[in-house]
Protein backbone atom coordinates (compact mmCIF):
# COMPACT_ATOMS: atom_id res chain seq x y z
CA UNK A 1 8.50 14.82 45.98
CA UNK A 2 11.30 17.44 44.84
CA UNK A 3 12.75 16.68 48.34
CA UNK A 4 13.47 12.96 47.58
CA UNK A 5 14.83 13.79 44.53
CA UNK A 6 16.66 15.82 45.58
CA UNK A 7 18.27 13.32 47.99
CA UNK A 8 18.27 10.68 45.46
CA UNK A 9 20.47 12.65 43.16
CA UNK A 10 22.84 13.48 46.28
CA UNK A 11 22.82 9.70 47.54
CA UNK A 12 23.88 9.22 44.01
CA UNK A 13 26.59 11.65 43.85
CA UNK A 14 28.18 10.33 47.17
CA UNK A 15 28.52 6.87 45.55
CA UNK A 16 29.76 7.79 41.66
CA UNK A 17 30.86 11.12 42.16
CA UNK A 18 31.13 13.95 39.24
CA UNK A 19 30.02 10.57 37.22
CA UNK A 20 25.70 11.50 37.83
CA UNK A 21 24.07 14.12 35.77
CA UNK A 22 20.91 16.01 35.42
CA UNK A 23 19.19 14.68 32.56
CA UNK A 24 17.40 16.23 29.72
CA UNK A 25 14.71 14.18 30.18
CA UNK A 26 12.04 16.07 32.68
CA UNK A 27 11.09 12.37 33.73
CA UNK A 28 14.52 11.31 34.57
CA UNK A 29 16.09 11.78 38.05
CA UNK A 30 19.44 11.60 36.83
CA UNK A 31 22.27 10.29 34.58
CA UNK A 32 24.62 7.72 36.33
CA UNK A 33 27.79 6.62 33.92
CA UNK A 34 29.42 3.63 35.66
CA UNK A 35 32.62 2.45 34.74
CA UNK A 36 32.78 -1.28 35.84
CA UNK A 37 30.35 -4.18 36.26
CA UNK A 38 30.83 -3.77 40.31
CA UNK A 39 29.69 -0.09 39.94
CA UNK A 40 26.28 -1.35 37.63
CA UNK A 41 26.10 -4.14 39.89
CA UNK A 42 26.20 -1.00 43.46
CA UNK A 43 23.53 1.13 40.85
CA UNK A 44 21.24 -1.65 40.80
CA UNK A 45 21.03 -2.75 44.37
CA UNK A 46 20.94 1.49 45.45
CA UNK A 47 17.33 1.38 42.55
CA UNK A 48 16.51 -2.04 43.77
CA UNK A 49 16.31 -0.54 47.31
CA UNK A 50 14.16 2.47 46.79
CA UNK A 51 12.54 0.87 43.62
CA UNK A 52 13.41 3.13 40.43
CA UNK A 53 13.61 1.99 37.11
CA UNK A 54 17.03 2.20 35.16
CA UNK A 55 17.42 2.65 31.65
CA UNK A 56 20.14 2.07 29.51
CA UNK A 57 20.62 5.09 27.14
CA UNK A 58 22.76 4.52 23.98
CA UNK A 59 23.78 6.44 20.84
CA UNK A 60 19.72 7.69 19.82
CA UNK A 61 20.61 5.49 16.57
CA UNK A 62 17.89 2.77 17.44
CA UNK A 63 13.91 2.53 18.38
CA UNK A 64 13.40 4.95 21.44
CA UNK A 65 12.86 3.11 24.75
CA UNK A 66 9.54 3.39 27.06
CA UNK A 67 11.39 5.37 29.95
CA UNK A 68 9.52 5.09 33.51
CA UNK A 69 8.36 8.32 35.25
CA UNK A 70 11.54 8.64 37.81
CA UNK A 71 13.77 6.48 35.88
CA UNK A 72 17.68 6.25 36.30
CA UNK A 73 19.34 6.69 33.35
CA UNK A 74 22.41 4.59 32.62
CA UNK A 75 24.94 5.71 30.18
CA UNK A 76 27.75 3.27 29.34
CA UNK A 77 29.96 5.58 27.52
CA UNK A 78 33.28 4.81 29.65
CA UNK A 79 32.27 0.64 29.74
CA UNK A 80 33.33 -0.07 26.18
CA UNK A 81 36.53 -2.99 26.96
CA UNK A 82 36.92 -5.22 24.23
CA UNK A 83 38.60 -8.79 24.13
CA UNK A 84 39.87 -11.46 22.42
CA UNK A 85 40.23 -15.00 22.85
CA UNK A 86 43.70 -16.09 24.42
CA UNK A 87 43.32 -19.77 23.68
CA UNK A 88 43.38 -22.01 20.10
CA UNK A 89 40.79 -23.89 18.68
CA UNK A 90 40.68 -27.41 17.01
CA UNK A 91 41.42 -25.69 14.00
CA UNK A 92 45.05 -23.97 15.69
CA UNK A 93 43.30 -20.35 15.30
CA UNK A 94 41.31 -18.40 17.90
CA UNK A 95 37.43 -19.20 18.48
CA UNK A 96 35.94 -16.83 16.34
CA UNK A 97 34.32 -14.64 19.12
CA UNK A 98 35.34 -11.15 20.70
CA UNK A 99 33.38 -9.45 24.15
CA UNK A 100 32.88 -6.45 24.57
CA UNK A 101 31.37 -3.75 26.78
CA UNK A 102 27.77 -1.98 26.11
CA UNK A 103 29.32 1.32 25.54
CA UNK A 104 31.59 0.24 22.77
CA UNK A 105 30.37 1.80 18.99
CA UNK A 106 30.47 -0.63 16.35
CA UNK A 107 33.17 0.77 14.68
CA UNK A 108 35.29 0.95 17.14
CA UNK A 109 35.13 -3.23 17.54
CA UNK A 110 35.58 -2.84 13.81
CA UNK A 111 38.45 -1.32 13.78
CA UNK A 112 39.94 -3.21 16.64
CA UNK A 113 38.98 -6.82 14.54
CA UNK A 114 40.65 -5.68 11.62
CA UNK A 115 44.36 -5.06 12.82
CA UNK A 116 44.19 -8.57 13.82
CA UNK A 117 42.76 -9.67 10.66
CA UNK A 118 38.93 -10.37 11.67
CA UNK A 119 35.68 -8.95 11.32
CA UNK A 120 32.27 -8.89 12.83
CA UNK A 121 29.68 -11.24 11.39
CA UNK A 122 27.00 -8.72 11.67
CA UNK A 123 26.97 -5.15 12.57
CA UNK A 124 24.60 -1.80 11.92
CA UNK A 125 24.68 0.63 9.04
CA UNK A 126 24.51 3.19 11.97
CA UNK A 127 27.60 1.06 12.85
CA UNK A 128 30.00 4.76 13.20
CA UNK A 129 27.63 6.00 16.50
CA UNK A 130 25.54 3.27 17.89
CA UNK A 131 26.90 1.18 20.64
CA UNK A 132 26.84 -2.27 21.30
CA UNK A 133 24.53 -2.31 24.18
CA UNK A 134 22.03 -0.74 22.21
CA UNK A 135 21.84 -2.21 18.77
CA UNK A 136 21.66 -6.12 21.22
CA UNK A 137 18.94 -4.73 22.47
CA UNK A 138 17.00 -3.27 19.68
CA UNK A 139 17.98 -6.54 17.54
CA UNK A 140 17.72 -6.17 13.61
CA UNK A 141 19.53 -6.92 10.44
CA UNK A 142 23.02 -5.36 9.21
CA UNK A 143 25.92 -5.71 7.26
CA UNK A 144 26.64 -9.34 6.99
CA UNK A 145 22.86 -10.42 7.51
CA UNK A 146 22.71 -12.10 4.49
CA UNK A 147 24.53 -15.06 5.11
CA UNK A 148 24.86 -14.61 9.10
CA UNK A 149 21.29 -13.77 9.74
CA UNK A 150 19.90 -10.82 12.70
CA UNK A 151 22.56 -9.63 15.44
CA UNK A 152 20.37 -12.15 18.29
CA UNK A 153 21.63 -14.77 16.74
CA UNK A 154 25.58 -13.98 16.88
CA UNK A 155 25.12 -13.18 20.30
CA UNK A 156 26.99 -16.19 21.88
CA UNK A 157 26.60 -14.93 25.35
CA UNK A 158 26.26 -12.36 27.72
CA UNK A 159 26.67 -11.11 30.93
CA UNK A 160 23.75 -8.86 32.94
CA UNK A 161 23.14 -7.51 36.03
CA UNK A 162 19.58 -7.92 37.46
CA UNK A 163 17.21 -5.23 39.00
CA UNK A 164 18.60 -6.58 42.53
CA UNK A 165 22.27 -6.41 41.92
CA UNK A 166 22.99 -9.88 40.77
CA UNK A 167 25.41 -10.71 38.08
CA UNK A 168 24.14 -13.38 35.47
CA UNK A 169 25.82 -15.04 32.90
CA UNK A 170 23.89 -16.40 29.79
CA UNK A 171 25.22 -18.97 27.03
CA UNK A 172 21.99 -21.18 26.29
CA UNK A 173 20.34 -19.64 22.95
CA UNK A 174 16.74 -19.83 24.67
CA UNK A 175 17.79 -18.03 27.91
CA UNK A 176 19.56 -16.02 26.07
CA UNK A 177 17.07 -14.82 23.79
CA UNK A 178 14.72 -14.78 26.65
CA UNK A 179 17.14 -12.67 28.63
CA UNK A 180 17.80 -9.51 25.69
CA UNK A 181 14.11 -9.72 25.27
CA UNK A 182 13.33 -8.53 29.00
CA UNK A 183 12.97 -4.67 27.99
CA UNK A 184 15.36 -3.60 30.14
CA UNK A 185 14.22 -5.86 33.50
CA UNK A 186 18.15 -6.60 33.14
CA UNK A 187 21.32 -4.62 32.16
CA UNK A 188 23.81 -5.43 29.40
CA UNK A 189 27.27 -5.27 30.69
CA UNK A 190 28.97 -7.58 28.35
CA UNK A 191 28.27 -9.26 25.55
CA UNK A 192 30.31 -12.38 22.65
CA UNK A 193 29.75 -11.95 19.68
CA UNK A 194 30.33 -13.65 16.64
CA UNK A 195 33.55 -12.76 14.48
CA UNK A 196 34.58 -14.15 10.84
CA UNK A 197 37.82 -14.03 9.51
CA UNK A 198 38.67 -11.42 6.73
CA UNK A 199 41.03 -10.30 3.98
CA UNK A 200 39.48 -11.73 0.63
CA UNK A 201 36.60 -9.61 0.79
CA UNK A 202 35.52 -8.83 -2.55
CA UNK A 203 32.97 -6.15 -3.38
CA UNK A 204 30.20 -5.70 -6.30
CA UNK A 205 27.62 -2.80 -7.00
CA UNK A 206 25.05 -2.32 -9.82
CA UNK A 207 22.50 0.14 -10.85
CA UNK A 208 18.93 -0.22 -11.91
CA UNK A 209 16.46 2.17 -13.41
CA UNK A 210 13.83 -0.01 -11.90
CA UNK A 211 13.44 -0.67 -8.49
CA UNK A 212 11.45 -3.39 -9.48
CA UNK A 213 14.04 -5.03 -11.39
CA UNK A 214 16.43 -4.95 -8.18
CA UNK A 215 14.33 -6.35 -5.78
CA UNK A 216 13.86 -9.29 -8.16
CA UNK A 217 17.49 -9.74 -9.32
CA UNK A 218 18.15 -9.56 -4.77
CA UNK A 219 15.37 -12.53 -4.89
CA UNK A 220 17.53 -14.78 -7.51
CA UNK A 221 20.51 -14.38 -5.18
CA UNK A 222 18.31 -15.13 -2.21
CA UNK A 223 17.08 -18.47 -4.13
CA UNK A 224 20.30 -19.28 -4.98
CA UNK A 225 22.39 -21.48 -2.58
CA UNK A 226 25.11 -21.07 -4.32
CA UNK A 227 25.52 -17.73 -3.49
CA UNK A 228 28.48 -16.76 -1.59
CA UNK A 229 27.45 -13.50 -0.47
CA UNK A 230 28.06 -11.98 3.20
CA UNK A 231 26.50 -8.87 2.60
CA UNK A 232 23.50 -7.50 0.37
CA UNK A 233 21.92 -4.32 0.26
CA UNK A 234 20.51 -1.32 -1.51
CA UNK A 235 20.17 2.46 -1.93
CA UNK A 236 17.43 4.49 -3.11
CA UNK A 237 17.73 6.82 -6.43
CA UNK A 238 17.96 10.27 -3.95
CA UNK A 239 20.61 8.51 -1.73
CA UNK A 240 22.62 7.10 -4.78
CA UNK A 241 22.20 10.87 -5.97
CA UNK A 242 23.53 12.20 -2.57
CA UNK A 243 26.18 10.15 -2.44
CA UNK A 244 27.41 11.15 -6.22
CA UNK A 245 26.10 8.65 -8.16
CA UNK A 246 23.63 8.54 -11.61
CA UNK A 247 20.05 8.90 -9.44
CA UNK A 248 19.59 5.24 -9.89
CA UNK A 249 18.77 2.09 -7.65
CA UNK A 250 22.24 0.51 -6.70
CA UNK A 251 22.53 -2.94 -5.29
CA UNK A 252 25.70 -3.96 -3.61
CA UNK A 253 27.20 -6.61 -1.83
CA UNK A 254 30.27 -8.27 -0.01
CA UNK A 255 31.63 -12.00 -0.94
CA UNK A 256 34.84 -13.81 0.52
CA UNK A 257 37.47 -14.34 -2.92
CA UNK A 258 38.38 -17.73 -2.25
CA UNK A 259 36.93 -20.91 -4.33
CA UNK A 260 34.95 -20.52 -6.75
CA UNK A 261 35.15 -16.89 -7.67
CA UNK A 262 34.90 -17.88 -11.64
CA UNK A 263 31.53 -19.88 -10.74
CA UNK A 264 30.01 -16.79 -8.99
CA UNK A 265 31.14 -14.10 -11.23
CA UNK A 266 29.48 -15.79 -14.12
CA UNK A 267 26.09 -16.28 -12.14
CA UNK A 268 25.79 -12.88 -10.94
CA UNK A 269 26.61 -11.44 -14.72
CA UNK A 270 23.88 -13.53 -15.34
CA UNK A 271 21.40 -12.32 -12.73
CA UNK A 272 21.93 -8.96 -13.23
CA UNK A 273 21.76 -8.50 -16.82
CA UNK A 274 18.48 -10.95 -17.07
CA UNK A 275 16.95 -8.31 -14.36
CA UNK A 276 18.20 -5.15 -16.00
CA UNK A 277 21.17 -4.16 -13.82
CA UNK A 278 24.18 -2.69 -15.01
CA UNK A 279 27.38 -3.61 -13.14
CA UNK A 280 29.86 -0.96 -12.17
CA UNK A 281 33.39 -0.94 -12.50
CA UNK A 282 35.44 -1.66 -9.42
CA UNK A 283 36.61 1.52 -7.76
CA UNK A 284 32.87 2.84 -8.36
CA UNK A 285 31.58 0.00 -6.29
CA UNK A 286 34.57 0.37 -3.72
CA UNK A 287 33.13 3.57 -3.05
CA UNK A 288 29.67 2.55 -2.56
CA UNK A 289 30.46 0.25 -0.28
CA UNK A 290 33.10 2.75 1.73
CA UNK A 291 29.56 5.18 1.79
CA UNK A 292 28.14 1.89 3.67
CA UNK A 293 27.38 4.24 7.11
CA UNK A 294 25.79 6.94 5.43
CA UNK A 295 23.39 8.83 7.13
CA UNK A 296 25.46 7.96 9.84
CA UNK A 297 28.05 10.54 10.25
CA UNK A 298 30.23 11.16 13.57
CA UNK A 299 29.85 13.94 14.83
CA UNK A 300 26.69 15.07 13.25
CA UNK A 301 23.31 14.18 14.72
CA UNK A 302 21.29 11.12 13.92
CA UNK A 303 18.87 11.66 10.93
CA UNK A 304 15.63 10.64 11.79
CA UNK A 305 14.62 7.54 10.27
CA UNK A 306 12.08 4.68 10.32
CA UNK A 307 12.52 1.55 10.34
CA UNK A 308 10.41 -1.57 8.74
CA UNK A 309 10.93 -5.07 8.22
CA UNK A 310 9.73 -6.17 4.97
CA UNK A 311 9.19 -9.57 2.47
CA UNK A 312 10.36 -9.59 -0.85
CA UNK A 313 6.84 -8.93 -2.39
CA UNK A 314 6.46 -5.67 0.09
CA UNK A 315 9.62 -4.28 -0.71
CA UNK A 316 8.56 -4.55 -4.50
CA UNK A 317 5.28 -2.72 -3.64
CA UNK A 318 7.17 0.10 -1.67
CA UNK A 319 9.76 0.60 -4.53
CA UNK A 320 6.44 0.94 -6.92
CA UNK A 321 4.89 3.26 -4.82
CA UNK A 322 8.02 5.35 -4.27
CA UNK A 323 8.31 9.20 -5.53
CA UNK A 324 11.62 10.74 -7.04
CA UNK A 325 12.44 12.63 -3.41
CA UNK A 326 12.20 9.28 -1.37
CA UNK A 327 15.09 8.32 0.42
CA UNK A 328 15.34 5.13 2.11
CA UNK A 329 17.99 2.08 2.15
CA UNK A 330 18.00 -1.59 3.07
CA UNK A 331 20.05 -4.43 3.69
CA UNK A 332 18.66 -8.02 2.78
CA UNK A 333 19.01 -11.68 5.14
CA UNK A 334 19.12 -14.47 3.30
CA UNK A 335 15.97 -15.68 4.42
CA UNK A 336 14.33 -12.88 2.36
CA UNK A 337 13.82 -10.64 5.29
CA UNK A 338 14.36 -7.01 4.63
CA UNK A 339 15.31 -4.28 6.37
CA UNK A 340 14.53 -0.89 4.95
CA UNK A 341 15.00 2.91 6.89
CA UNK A 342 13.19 5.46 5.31
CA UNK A 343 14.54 9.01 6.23
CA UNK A 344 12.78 12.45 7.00
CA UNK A 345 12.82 15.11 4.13
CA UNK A 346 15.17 16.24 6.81
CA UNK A 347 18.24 13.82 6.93
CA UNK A 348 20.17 14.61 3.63
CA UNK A 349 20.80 18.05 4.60
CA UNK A 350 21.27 17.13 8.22
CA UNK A 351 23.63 13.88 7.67
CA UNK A 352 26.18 16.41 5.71
């Protein structure tokens, strides 16, 4: 057995070079780090062929994969190409789309968007070290869920490469869906997703004494058609604490300033003070929203964390049975879906 993988790991070498590993995993045969969709495509027919399992590896931001005894690991690290649409839509501006690579972060595709005056419609709070390839797969709510919903469904299309080498290309929603739901039968080698335009972002915080009180003051918003809001979430007391804030509940979101701004402003006045929040002054909720990543940090390692989705009357019953040293987050969709990571007694001192 040590003889074949030995060989493997040598066939493997003579076709990628200083580009295969050992890995740290004692199941793994080896790390393979292509850099083109030709060089996946070679990987897959060279498993295929002597039938080992490959596994994309990402960031370790996300739920741990099942890895196969003798698996292949695949790390996309030097696959992260972005683009843009060339051509004009009915409207005379770009389709709002951008592809991209699986080995891109987040927030590098941020970044790009934002020179050219666009934005993602949804992306993680872990947004500064996971990579595209892995938060598609994984799924989940982010920032911009609210009004745009989980990432699977701002996935427009993507591109894969089968366990036998062959290249698909997927644009219908149920093939599509069917196709990031595999568990890794298929590799992610490019993806579209959804972009918004940006500029007129506005942002709003408030705190709460009672977590209670925010979760029901987040369910008036979430009742509320009228609500323009892109982005909603929350921080715990410890987290608002860590992050230099009173130790209080803060809920904070993201809305576009274009018509009625007057309309809104009065509504969510309203909301918050019948639910007992207090609203915080502009450059306070600036910076809560800049500490949007947090535990995140790059360059640090990922703080372990859980991960639950909950309804609106669960995440009431969680904030009830909280203690004072509990630190956990969430963002909400606007279907009343709620994602909440809960971090180890761990993560504050290791996220710094």
């Amino acid at each position: 057995m040590q003889k074949q993988q030995t060989q493997i790991f040598s066939d493997l070498e003579d076709l990628f070079g200083e580009r295969v590993e050992s890995p740290g995993d004692p199941d793994a045969l080896a790390v393979v780090s292509p850099e083109s969709v030709e060089e996946v495509r070679r990987l897959a027919g060279f498993a295929g062929e002597r039938e080992l399992p490959l596994v994309a590896v990402g960031a370790g931001t996300g739920e741990a994969r099942r890895r196969e005894g003798g698996a292949v690991l695949v790390d996309f690290r030097r696959m992260r190409a972005m683009s843009l649409p060339e051509h004009e839509g009915p409207d005379g501006e770009p389709p709002l789309w951008v592809e991209v690579e699986p080995g891109a972060t987040w927030a590098e595709l941020v970044e790009e968007l934002r020179h050219r005056q666009r934005g993602l419609a949804v992306y993680p709070t872990s947004a500064p070290q996971a990579t595209v390839g892995g938060w598609v797969s994984d799924d989940g709510l982010g920032i911009g869920s609210f009004e745009y919903g989980r990432l699977r469904e701002n996935v427009l299309a993507a591109s894969l490469v089968a366990d036998d080498g062959r290249l698909l290309h997927v644009s219908d929603r149920e093939r599509l869906d069917r196709a990031l739901d595999s568990g890794g039968e298929a590799l992610i080698v490019r993806v579209r997703v959804r972009t918004r335009r940006v500029g007129f972002d506005r942002v709003f915080a408030a705190a709460f004494n009672s977590g209670r009180d925010l979760v029901r003051a987040a369910g008036a918003f979430i009742a509320n058609r009228e609500v323009p809001l892109w982005h909603l979430a929350f921080v715990s007391p410890t987290l608002a604490a860590a992050r230099g804030h009173r130790s209080r509940y803060i809920l904070f979101g993201v809305y576009p300033a274009l018509g009625g701004v007057e309309v809104w402003h009065d509504l969510r006045h309203r909301t918050l003070t019948a639910h007992g929040g207090e609203e915080m002054d502009p450059p306070e909720a600036n910076q809560v929203w800049g500490e949007r990543f947090f535990p995140v940090v790059p360059g640090h390692p990922v703080p372990q964390a859980s991960r639950s989705f909950l309804s609106l009357p669960e995440l009431e019953r969680l904030v009830d049975a909280a203690g004072p040293k509990d630190a956990f987050q969430g963002v909400f969709s606007g279907s009343g879906e709620v994602l909440v990571l809960t971090l180890g007694p761990d993560s504050e001192r290791s996220s710094h």
